[in-house]
PDB file of N, CA and C in Angstrom:
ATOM      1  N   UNK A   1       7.306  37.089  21.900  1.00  0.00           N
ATOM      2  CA  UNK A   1       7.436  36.755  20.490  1.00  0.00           C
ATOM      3  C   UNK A   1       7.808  35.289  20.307  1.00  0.00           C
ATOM      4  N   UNK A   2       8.313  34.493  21.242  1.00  0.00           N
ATOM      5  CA  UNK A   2       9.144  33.051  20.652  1.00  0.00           C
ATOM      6  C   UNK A   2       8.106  32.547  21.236  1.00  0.00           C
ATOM      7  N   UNK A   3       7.077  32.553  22.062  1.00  0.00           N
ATOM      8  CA  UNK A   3       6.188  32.032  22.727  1.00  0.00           C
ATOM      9  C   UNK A   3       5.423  31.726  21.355  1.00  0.00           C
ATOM     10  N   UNK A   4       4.939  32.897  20.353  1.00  0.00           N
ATOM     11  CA  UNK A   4       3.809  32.923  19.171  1.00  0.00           C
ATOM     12  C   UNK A   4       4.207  31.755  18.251  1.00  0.00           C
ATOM     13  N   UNK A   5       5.925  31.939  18.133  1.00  0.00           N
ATOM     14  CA  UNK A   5       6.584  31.313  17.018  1.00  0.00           C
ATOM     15  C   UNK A   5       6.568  29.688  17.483  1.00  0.00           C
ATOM     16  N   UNK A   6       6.711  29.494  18.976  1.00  0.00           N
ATOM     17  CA  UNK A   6       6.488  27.769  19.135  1.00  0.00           C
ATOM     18  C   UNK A   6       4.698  27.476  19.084  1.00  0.00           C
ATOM     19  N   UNK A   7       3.749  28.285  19.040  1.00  0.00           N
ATOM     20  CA  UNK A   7       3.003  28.179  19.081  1.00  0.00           C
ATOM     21  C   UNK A   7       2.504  27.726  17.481  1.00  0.00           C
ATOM     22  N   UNK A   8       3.437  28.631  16.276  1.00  0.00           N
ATOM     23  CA  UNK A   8       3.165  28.447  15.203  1.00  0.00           C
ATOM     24  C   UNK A   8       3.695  27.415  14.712  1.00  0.00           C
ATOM     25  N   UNK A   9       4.380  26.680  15.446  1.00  0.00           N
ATOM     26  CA  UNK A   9       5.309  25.670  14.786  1.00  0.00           C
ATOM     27  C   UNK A   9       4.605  24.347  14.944  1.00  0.00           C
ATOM     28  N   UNK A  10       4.079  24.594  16.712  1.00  0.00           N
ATOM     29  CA  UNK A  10       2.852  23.483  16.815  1.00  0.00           C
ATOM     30  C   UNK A  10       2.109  23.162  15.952  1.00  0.00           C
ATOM     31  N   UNK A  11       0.996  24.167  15.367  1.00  0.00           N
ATOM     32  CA  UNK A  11      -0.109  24.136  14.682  1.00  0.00           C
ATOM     33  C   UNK A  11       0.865  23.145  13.207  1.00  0.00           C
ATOM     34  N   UNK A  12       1.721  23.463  12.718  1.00  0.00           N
ATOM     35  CA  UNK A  12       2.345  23.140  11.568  1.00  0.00           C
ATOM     36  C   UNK A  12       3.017  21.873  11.671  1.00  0.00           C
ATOM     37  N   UNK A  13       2.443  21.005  12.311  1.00  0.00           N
ATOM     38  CA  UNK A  13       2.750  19.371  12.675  1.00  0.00           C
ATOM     39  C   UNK A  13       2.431  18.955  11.284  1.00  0.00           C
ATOM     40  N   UNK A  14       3.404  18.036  10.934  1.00  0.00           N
ATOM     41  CA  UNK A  14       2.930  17.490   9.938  1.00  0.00           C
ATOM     42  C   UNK A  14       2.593  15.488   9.934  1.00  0.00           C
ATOM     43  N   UNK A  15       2.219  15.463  11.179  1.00  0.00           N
ATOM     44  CA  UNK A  15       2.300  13.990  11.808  1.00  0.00           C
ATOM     45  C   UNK A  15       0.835  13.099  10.666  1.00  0.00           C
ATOM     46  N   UNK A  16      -0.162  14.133  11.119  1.00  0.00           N
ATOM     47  CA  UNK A  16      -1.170  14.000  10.237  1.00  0.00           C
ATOM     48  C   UNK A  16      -0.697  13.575   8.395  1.00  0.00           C
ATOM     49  N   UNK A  17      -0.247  14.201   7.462  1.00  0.00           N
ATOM     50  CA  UNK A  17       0.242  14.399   6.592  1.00  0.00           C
ATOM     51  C   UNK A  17       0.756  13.119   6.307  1.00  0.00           C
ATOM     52  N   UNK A  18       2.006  12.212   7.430  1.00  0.00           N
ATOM     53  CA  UNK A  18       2.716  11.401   7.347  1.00  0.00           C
ATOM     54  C   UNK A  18       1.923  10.169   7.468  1.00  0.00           C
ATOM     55  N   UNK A  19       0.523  10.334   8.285  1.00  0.00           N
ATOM     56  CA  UNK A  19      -0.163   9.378   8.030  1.00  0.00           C
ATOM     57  C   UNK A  19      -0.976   8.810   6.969  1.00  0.00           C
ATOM     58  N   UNK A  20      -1.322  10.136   5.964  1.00  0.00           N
ATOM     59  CA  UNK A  20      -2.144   9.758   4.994  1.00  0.00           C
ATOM     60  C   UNK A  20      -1.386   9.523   3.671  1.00  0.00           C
ATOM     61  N   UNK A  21       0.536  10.016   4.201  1.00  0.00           N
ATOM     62  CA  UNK A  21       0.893   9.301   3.225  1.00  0.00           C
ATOM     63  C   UNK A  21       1.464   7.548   3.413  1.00  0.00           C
ATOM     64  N   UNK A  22       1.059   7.195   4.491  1.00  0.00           N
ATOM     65  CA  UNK A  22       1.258   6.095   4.605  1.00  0.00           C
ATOM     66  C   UNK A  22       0.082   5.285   4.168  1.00  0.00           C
ATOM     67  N   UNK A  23      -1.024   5.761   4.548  1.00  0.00           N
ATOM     68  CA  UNK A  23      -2.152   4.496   4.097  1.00  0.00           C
ATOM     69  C   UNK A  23      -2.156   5.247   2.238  1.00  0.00           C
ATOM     70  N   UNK A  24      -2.026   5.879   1.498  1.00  0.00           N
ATOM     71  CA  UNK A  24      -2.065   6.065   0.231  1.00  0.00           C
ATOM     72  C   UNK A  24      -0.744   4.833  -0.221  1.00  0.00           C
ATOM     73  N   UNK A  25       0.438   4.818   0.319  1.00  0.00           N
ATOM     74  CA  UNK A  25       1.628   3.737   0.402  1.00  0.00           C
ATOM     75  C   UNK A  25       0.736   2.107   0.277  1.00  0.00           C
ATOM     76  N   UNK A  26      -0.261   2.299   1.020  1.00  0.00           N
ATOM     77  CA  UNK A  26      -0.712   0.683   1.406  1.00  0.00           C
ATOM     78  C   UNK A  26      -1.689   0.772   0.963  1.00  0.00           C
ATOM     79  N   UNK A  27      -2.211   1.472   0.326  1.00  0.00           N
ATOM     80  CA  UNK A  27      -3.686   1.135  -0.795  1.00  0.00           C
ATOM     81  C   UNK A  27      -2.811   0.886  -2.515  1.00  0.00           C
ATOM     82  N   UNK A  28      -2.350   1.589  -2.583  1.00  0.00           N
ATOM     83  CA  UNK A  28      -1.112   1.520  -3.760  1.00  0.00           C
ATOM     84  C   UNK A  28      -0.451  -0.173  -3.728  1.00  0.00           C
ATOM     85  N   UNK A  29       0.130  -0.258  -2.527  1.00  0.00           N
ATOM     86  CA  UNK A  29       0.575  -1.657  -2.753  1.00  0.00           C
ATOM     87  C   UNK A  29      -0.282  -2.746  -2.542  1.00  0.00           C
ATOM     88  N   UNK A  30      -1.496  -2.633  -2.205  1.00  0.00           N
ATOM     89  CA  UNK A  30      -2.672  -3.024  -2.379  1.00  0.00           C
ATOM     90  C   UNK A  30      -3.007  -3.604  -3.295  1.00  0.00           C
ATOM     91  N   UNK A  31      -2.978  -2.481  -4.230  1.00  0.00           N
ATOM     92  CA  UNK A  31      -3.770  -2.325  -5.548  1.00  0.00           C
ATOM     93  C   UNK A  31      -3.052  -3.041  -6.798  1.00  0.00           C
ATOM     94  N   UNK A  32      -1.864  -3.462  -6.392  1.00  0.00           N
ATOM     95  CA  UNK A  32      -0.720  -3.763  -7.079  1.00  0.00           C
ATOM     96  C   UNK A  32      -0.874  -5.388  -6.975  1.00  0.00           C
ATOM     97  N   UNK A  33      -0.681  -5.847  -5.810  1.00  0.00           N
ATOM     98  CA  UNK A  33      -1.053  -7.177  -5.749  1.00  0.00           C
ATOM     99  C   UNK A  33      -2.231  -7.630  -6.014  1.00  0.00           C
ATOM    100  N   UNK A  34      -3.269  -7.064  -5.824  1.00  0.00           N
ATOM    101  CA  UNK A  34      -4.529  -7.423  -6.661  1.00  0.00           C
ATOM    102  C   UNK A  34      -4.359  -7.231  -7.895  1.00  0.00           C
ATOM    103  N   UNK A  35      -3.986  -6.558  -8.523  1.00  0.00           N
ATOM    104  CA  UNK A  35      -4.064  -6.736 -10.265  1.00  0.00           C
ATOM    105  C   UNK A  35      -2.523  -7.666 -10.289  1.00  0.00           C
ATOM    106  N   UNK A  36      -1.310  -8.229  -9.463  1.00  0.00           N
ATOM    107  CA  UNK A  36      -0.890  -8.817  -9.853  1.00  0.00           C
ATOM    108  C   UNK A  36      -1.437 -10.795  -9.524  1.00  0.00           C
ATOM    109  N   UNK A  37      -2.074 -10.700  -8.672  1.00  0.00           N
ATOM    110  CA  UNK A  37      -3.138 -11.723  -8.520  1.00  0.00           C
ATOM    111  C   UNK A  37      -4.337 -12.094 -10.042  1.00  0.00           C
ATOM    112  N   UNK A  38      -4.724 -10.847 -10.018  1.00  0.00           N
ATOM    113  CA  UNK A  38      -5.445 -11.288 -11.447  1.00  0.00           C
ATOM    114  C   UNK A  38      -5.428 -11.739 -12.773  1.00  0.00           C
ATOM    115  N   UNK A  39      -4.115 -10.819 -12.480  1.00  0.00           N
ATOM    116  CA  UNK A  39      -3.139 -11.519 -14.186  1.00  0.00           C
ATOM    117  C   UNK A  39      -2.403 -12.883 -14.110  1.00  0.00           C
ATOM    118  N   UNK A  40      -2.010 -12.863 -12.844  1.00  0.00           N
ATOM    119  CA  UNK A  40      -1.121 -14.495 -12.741  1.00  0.00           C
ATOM    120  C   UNK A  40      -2.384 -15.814 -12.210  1.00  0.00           C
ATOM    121  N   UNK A  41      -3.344 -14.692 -11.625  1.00  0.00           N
ATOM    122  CA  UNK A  41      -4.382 -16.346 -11.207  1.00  0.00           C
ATOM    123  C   UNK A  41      -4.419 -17.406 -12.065  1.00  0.00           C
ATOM    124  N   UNK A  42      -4.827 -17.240 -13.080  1.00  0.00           N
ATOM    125  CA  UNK A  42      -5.665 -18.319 -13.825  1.00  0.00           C
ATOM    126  C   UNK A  42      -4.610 -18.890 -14.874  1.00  0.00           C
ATOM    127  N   UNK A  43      -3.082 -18.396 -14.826  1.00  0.00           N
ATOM    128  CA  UNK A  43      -2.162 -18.963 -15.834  1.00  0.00           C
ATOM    129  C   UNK A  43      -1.420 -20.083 -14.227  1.00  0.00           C
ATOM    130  N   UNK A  44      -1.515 -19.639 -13.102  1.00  0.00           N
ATOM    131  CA  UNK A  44      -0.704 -20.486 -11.920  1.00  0.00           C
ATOM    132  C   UNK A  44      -2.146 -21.635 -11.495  1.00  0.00           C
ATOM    133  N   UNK A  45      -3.158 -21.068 -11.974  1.00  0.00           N
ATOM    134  CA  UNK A  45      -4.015 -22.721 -11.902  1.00  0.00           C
ATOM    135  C   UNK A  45      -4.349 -23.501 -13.193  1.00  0.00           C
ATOM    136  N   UNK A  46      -3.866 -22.975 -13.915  1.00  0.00           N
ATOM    137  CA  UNK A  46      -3.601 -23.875 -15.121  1.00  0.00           C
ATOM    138  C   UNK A  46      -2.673 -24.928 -14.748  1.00  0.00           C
ATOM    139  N   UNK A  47      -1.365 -24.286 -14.672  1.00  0.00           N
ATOM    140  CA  UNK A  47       0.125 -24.573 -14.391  1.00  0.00           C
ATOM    141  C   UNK A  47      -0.643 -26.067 -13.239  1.00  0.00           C
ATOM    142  N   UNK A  48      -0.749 -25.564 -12.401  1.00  0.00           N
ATOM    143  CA  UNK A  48      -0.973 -26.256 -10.826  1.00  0.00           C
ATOM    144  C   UNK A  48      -1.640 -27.395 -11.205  1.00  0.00           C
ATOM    145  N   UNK A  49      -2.923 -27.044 -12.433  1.00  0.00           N
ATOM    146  CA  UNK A  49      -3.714 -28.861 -12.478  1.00  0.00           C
ATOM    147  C   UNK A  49      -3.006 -29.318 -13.428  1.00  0.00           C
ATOM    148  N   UNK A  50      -2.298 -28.638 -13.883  1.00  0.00           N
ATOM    149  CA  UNK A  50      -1.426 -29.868 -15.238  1.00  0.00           C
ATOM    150  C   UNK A  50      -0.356 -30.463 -14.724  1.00  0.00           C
ATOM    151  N   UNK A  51       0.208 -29.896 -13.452  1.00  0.00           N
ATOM    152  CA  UNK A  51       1.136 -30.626 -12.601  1.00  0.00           C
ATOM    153  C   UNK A  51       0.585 -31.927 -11.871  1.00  0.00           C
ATOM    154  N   UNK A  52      -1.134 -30.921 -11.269  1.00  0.00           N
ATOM    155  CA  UNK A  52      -1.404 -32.344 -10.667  1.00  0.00           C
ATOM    156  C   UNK A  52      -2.001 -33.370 -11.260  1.00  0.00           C
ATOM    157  N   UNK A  53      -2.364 -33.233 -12.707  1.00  0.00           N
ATOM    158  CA  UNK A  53      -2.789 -34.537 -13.695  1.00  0.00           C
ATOM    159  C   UNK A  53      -1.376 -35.323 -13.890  1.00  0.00           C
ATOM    160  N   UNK A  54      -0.333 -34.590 -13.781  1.00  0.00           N
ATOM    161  CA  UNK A  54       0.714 -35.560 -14.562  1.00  0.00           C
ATOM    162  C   UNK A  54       1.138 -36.552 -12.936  1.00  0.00           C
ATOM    163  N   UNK A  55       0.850 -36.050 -11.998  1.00  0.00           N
ATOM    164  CA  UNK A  55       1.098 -36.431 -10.913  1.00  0.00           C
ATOM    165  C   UNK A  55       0.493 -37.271 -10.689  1.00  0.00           C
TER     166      UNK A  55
END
């Protein structure tokens, strides 16, 4: 009987699981810096040539 039960415990790894919540973690923070890239691009190269005209 404890033979079945480590056998069932094997199958019930959840290593798999921990991986796909890791790359869902890093597409998420991904996804975050790209839309925070998009919104700040074009106001930080504004910023950047009006620094470097006054320069």
């Amino acid at each position: 009987m404890t033979k079945a039960l480590v056998k069932l415990q094997q199958l019930r790894s959840e290593k798999g699981a921990t991986a796909v919540e890791y790359g869902l973690m890093v597409a998420l923070i991904a996804i975050v810096i790209i839309a925070a890239v998009l919104l700040l691009g074009s106001n930080l190269s504004t910023l950047f040539n009006t620094v470097a005209k006054s320069v």
